[in-house]
Protein backbone atom coordinates (compact mmCIF):
# COMPACT_ATOMS: atom_id res chain seq x y z
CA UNK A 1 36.12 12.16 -17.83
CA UNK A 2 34.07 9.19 -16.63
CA UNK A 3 35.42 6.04 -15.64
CA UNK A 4 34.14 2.60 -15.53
CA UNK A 5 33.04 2.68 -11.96
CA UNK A 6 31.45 6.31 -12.53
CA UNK A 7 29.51 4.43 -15.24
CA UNK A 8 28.45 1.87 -13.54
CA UNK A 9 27.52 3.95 -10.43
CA UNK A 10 24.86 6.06 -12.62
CA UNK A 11 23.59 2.71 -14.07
CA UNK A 12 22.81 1.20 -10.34
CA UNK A 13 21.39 4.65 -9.41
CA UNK A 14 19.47 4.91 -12.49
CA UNK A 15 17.95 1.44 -12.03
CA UNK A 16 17.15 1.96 -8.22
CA UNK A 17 15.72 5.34 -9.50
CA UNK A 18 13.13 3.39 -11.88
CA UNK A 19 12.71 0.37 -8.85
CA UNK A 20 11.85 3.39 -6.82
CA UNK A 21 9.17 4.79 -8.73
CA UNK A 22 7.48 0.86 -9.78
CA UNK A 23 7.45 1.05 -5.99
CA UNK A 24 5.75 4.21 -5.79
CA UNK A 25 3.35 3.44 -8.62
CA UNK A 26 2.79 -0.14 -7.29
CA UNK A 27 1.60 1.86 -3.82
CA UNK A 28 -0.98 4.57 -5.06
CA UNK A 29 -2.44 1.70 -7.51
CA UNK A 30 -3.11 -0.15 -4.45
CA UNK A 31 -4.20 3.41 -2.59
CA UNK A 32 -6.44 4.28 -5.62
CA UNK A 33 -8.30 0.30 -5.73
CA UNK A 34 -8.40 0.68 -1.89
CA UNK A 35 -10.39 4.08 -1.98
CA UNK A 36 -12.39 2.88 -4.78
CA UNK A 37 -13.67 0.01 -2.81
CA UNK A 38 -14.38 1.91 0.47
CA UNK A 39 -16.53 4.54 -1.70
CA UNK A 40 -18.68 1.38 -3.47
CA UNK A 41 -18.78 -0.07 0.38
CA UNK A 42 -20.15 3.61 1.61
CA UNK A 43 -22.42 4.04 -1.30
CA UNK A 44 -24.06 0.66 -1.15
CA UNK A 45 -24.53 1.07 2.51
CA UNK A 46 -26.10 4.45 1.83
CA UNK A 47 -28.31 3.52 -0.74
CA UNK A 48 -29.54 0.84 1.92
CA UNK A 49 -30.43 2.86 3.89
CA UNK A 50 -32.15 5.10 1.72
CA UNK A 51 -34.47 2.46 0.48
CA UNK A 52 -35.12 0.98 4.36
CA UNK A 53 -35.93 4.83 5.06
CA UNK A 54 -38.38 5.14 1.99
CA UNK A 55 -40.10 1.64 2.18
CA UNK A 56 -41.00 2.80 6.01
CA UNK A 57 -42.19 6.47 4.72
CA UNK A 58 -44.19 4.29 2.43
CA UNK A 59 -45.65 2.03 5.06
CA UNK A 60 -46.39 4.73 7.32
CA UNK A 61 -48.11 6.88 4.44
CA UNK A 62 -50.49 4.06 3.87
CA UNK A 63 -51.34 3.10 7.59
CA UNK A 64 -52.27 7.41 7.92
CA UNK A 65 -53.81 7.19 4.41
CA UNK A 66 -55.92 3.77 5.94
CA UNK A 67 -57.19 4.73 9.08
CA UNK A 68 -57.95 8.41 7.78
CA UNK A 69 -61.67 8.74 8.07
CA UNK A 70 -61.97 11.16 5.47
């Protein structure tokens, strides 16, 4: 048979139970937004560089297409 204090010792775990996983939750929402920002970061950066890389292709294409005396 349970007893007051055996009641009240499930309550307390139960609550640090649910604090326990807000914590968790709290921590891979930051984890998640974190990740999610370093991949925008990575792709922006990437994409700059693709378009520096294509804009030179593009320069270089017309100087050979220029000076070609064909």
């Amino acid at each position: 048979m349970a007893t007051g204090s055996d009641a009240a010792r499930a309550r307390a775990e139960a609550s640090f139970r649910k604090e326990e996983r807000a914590k968790d939750g709290a921590k891979a929402m930051m984890e998640y937004q974190a990740d999610s920002r370093r991949i925008r970061e990575k792709t922006a950066r990437l994409k700059a560089l693709r378009l520096a890389k294509e804009a030179g292709e593009k320069k270089r294409d017309a100087r050979m297409k220029d000076s070609d005396p064909t």
